[in-house]
PDB file of N, CA and C in Angstrom:
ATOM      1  N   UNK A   1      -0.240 -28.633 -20.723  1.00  0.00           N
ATOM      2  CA  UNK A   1       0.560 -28.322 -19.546  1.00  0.00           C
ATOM      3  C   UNK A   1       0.676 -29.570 -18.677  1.00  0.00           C
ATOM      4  N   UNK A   2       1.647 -29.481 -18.299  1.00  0.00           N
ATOM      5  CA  UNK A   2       2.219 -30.758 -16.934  1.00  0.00           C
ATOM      6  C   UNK A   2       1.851 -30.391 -15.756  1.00  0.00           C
ATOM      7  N   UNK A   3       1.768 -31.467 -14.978  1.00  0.00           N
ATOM      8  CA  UNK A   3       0.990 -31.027 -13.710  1.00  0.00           C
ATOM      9  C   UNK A   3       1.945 -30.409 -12.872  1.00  0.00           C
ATOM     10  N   UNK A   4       3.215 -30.152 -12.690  1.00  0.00           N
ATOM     11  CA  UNK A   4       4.153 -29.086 -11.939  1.00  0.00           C
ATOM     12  C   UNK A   4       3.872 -28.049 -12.773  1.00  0.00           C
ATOM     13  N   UNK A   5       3.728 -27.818 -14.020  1.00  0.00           N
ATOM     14  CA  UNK A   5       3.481 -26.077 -14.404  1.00  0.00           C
ATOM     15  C   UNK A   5       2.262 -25.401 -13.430  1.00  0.00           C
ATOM     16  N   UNK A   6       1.429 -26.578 -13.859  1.00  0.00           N
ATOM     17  CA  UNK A   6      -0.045 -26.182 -13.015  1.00  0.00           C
ATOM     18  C   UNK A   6      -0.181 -26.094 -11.781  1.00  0.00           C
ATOM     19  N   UNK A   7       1.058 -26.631 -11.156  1.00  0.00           N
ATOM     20  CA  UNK A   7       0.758 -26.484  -9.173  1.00  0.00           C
ATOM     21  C   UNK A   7       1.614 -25.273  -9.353  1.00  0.00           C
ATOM     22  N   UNK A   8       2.881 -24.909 -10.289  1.00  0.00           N
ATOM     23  CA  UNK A   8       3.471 -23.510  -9.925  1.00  0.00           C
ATOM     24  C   UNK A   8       2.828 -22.608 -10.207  1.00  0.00           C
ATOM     25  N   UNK A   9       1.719 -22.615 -11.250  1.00  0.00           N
ATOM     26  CA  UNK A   9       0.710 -21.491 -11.296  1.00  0.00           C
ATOM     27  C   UNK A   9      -0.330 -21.616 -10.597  1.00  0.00           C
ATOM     28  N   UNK A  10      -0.699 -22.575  -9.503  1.00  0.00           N
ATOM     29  CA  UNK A  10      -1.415 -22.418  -8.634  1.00  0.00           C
ATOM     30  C   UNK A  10      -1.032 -21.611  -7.023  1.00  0.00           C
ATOM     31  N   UNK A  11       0.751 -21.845  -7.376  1.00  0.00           N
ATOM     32  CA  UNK A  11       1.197 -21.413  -5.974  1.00  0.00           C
ATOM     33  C   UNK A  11       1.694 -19.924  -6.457  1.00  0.00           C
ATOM     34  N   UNK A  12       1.727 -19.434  -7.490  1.00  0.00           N
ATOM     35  CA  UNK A  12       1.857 -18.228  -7.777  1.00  0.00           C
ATOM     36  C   UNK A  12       0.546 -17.470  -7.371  1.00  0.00           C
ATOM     37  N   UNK A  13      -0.751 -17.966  -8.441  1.00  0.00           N
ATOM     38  CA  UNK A  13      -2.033 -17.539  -7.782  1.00  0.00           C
ATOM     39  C   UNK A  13      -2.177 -17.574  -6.128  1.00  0.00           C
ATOM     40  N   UNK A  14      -1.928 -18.214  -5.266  1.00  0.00           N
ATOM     41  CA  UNK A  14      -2.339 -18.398  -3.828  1.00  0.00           C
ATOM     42  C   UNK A  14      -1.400 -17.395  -3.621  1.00  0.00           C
ATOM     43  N   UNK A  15      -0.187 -16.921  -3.868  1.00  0.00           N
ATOM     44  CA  UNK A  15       0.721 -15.927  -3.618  1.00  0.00           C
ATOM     45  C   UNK A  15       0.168 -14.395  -3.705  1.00  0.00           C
ATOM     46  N   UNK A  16      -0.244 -14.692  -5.026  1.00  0.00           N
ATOM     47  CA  UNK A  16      -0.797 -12.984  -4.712  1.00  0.00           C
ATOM     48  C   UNK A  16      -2.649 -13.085  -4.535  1.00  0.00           C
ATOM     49  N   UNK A  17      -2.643 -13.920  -4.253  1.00  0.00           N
ATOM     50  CA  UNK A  17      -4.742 -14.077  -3.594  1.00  0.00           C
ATOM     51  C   UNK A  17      -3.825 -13.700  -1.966  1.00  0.00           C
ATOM     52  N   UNK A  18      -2.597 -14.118  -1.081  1.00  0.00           N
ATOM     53  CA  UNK A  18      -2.755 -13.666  -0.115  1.00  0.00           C
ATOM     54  C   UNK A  18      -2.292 -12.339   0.323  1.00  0.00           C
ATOM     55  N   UNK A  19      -1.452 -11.897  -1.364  1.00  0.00           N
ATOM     56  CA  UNK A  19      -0.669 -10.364  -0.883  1.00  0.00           C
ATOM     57  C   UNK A  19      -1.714  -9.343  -1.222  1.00  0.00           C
ATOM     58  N   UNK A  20      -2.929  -9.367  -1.995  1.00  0.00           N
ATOM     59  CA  UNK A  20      -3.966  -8.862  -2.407  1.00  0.00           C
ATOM     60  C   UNK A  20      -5.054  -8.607  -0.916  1.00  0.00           C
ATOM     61  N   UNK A  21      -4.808  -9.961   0.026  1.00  0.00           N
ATOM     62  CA  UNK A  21      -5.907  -9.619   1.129  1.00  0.00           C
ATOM     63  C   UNK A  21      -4.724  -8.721   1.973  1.00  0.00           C
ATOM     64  N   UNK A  22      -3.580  -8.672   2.473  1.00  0.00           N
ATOM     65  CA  UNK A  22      -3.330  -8.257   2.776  1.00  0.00           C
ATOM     66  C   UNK A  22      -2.588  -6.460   2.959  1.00  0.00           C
ATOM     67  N   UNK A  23      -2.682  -5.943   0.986  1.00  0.00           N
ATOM     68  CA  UNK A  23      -3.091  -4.214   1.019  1.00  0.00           C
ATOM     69  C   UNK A  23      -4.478  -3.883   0.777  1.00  0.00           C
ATOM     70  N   UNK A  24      -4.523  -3.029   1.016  1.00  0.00           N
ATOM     71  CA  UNK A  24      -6.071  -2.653   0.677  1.00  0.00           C
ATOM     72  C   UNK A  24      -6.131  -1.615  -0.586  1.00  0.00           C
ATOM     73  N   UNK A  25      -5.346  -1.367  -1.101  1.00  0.00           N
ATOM     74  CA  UNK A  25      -5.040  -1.284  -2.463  1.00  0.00           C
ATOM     75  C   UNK A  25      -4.221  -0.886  -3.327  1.00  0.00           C
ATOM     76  N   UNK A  26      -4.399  -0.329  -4.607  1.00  0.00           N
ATOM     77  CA  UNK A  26      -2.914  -0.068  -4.947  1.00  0.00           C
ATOM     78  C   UNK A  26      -2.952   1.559  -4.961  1.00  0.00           C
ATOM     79  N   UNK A  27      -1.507   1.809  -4.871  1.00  0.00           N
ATOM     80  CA  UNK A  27      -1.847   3.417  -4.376  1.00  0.00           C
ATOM     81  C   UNK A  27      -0.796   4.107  -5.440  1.00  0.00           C
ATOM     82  N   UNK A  28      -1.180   5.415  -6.095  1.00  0.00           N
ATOM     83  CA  UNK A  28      -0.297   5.681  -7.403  1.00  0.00           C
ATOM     84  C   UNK A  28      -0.580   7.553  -7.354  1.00  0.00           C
ATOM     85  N   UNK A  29       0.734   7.931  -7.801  1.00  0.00           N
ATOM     86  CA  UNK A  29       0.141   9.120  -7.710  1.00  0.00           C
ATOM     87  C   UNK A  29       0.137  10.082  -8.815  1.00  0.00           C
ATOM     88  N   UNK A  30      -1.519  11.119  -9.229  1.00  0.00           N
ATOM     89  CA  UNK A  30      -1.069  12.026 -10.116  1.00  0.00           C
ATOM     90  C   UNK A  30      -1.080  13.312 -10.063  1.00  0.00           C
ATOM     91  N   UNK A  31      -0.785  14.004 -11.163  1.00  0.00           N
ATOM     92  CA  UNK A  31      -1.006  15.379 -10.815  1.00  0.00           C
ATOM     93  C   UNK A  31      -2.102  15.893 -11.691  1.00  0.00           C
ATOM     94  N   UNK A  32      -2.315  16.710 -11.081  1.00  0.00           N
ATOM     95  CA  UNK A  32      -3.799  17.706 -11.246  1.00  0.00           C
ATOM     96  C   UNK A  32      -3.596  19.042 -11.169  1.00  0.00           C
ATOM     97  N   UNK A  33      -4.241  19.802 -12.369  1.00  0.00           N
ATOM     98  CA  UNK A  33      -4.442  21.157 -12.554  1.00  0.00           C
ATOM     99  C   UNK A  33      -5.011  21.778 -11.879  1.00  0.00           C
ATOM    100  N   UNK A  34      -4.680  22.760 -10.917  1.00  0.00           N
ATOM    101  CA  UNK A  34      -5.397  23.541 -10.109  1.00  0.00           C
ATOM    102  C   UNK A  34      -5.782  25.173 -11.006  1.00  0.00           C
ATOM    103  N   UNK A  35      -4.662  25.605 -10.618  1.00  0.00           N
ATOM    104  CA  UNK A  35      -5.459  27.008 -11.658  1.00  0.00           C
ATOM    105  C   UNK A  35      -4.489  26.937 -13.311  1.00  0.00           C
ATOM    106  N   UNK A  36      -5.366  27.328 -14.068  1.00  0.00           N
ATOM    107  CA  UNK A  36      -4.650  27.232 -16.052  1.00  0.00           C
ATOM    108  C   UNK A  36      -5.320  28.887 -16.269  1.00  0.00           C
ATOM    109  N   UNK A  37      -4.440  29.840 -15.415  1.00  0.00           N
ATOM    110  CA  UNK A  37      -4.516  30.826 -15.984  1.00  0.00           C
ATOM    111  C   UNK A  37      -3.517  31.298 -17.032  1.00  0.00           C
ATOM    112  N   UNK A  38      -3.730  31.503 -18.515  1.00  0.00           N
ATOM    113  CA  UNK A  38      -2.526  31.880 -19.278  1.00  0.00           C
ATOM    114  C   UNK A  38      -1.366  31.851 -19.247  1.00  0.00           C
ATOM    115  N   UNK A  39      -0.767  32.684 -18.728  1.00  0.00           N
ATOM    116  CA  UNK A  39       0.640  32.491 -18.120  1.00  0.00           C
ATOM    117  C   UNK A  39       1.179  31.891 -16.826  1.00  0.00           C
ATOM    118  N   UNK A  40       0.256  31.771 -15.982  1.00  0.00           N
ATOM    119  CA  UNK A  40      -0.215  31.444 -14.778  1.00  0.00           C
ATOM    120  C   UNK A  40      -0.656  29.774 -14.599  1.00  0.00           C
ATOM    121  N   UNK A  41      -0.036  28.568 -14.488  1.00  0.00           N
ATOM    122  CA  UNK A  41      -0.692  27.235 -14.006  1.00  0.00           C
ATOM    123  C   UNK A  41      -0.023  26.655 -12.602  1.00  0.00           C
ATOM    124  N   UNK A  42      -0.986  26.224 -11.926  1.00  0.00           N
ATOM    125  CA  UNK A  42      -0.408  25.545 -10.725  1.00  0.00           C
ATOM    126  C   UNK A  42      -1.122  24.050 -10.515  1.00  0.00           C
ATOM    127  N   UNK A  43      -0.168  23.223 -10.314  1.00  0.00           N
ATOM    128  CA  UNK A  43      -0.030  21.782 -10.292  1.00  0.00           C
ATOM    129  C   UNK A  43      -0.406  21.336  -8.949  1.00  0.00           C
ATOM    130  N   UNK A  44      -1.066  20.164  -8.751  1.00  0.00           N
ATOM    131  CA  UNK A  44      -0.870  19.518  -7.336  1.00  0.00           C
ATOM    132  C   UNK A  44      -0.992  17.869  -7.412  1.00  0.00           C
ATOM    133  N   UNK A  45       0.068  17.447  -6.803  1.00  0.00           N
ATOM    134  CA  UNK A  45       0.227  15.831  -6.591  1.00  0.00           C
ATOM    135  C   UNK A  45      -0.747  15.363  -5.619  1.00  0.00           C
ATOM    136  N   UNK A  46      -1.520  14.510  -6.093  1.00  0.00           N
ATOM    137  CA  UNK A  46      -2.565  13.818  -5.158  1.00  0.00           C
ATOM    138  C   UNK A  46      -2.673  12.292  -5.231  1.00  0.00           C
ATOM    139  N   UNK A  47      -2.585  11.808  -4.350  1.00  0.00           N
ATOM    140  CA  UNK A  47      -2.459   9.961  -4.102  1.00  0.00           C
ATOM    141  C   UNK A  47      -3.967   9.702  -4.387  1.00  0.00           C
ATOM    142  N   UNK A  48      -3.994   8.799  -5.071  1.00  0.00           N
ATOM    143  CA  UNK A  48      -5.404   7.982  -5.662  1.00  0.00           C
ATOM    144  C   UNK A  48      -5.091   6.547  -4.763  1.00  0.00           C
ATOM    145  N   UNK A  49      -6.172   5.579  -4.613  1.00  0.00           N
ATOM    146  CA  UNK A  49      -5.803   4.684  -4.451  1.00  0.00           C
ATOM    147  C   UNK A  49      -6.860   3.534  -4.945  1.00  0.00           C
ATOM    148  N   UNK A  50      -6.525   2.836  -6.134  1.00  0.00           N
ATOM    149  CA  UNK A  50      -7.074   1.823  -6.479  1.00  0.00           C
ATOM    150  C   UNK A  50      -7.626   0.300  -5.322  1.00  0.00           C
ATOM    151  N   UNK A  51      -8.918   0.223  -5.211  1.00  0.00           N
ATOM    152  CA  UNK A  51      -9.108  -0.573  -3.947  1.00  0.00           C
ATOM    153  C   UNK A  51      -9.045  -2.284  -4.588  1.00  0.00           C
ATOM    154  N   UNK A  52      -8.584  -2.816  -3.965  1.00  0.00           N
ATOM    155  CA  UNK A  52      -9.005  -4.474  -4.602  1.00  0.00           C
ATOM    156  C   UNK A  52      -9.648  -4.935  -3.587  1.00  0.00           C
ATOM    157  N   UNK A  53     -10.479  -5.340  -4.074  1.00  0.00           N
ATOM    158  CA  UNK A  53     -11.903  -6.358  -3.783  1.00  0.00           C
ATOM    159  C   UNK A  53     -11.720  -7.105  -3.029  1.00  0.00           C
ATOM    160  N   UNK A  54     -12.105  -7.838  -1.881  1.00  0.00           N
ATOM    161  CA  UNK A  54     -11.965  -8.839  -0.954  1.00  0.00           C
ATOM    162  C   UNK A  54     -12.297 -10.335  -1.505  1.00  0.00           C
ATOM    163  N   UNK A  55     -13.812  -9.508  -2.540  1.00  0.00           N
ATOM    164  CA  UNK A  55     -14.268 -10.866  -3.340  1.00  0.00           C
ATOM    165  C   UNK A  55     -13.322 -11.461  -4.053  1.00  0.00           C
ATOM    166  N   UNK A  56     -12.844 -10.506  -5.615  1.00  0.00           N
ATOM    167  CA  UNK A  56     -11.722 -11.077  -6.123  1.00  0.00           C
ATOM    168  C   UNK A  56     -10.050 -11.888  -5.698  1.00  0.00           C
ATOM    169  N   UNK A  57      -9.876 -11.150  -4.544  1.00  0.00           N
ATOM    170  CA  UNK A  57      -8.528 -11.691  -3.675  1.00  0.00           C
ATOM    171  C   UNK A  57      -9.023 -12.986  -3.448  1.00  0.00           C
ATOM    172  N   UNK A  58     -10.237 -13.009  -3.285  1.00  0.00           N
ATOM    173  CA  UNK A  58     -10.597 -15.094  -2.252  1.00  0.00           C
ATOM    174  C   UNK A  58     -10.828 -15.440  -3.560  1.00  0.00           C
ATOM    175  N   UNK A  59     -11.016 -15.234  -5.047  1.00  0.00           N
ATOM    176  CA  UNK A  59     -11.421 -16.226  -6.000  1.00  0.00           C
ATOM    177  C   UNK A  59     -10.007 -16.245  -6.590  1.00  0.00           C
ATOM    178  N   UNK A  60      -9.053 -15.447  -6.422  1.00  0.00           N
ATOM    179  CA  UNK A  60      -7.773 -15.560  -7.050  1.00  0.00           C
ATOM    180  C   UNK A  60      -7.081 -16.892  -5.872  1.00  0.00           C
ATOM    181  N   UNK A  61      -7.155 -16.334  -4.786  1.00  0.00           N
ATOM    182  CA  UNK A  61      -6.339 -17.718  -3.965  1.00  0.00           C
ATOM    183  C   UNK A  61      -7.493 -19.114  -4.120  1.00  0.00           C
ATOM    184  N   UNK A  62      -8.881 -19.070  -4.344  1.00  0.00           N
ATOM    185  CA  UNK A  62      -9.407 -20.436  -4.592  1.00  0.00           C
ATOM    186  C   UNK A  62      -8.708 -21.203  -5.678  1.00  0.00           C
ATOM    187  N   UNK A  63      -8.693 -20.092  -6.726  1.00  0.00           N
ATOM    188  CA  UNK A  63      -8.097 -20.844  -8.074  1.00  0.00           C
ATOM    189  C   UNK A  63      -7.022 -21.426  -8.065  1.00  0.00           C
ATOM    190  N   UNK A  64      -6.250 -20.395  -7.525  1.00  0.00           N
ATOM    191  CA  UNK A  64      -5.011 -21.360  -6.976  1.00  0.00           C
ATOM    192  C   UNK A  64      -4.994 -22.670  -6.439  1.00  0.00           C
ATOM    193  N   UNK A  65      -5.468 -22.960  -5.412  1.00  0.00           N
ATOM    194  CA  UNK A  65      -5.878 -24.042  -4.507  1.00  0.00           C
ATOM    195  C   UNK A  65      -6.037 -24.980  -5.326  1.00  0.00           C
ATOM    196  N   UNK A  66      -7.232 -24.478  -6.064  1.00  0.00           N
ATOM    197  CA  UNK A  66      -7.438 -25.606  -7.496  1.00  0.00           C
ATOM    198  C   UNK A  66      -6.740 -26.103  -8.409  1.00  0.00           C
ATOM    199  N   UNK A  67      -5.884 -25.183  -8.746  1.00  0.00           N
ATOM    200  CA  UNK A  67      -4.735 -25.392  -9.453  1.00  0.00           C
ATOM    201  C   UNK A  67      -3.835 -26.466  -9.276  1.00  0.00           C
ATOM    202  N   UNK A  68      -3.615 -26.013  -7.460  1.00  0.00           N
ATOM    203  CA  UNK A  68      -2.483 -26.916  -6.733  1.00  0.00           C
ATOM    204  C   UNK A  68      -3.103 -28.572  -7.060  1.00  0.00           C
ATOM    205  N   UNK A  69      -4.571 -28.657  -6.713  1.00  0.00           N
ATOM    206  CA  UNK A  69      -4.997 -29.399  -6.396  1.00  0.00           C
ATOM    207  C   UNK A  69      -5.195 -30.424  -7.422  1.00  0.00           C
ATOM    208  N   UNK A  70      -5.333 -30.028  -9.191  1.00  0.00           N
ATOM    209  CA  UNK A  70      -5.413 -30.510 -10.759  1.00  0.00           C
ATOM    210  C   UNK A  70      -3.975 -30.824 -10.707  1.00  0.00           C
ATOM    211  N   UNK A  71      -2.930 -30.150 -10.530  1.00  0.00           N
ATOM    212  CA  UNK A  71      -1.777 -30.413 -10.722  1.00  0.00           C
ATOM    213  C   UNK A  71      -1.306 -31.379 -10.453  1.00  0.00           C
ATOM    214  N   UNK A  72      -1.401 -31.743  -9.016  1.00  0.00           N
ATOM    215  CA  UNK A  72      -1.164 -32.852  -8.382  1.00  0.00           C
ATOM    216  C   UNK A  72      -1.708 -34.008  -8.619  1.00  0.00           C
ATOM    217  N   UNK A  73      -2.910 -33.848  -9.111  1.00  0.00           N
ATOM    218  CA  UNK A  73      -3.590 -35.267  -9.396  1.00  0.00           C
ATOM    219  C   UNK A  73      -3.003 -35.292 -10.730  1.00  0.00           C
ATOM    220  N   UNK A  74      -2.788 -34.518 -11.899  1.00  0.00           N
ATOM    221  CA  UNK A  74      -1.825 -35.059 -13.113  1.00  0.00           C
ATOM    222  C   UNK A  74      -0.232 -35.551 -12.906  1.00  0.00           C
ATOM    223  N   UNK A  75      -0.004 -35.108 -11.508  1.00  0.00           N
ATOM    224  CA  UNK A  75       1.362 -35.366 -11.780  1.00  0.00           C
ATOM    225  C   UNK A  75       1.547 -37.110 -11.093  1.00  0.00           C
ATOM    226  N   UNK A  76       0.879 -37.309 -10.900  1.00  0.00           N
ATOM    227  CA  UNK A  76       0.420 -39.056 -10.515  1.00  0.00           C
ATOM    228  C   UNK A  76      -0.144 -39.479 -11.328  1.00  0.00           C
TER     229      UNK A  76
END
């Protein structure tokens, strides 16, 4: 890889290391069986929400950083 691939995948990484600190997670929704009587079933939609890590968000934008930072020194 050339050192502009590597700063654009560093500024991609810093992109979502800062959209990652800024939801608190991902939110999706399913449905769930309430009663499975024979002829008889009733459904209910319920929001889950997948949390992302504060830790992982700061090692995704470090890497980045790093990225930016390898890149640049190859591209000189």
């Amino acid at each position: 890889m050339d050192g502009k691939s590597i700063t654009l995948l560093g500024i991609v990484f810093i992109f979502f290391g800062i959209a990652a600190f800024s939801y608190k997670g991902i939110t999706y929704t399913s449905r769930e069986k309430i009663i499975d009587v024979s002829p008889i079933t009733a459904t209910a939609y319920a929001e889950n929400i997948l949390p992302i890590s504060p830790l992982s968000s700061g090692f995704v934008l470090l890497g980045g950083i790093a990225l930016v930072v390898i890149g640049r020194k190859k591209s000189f």
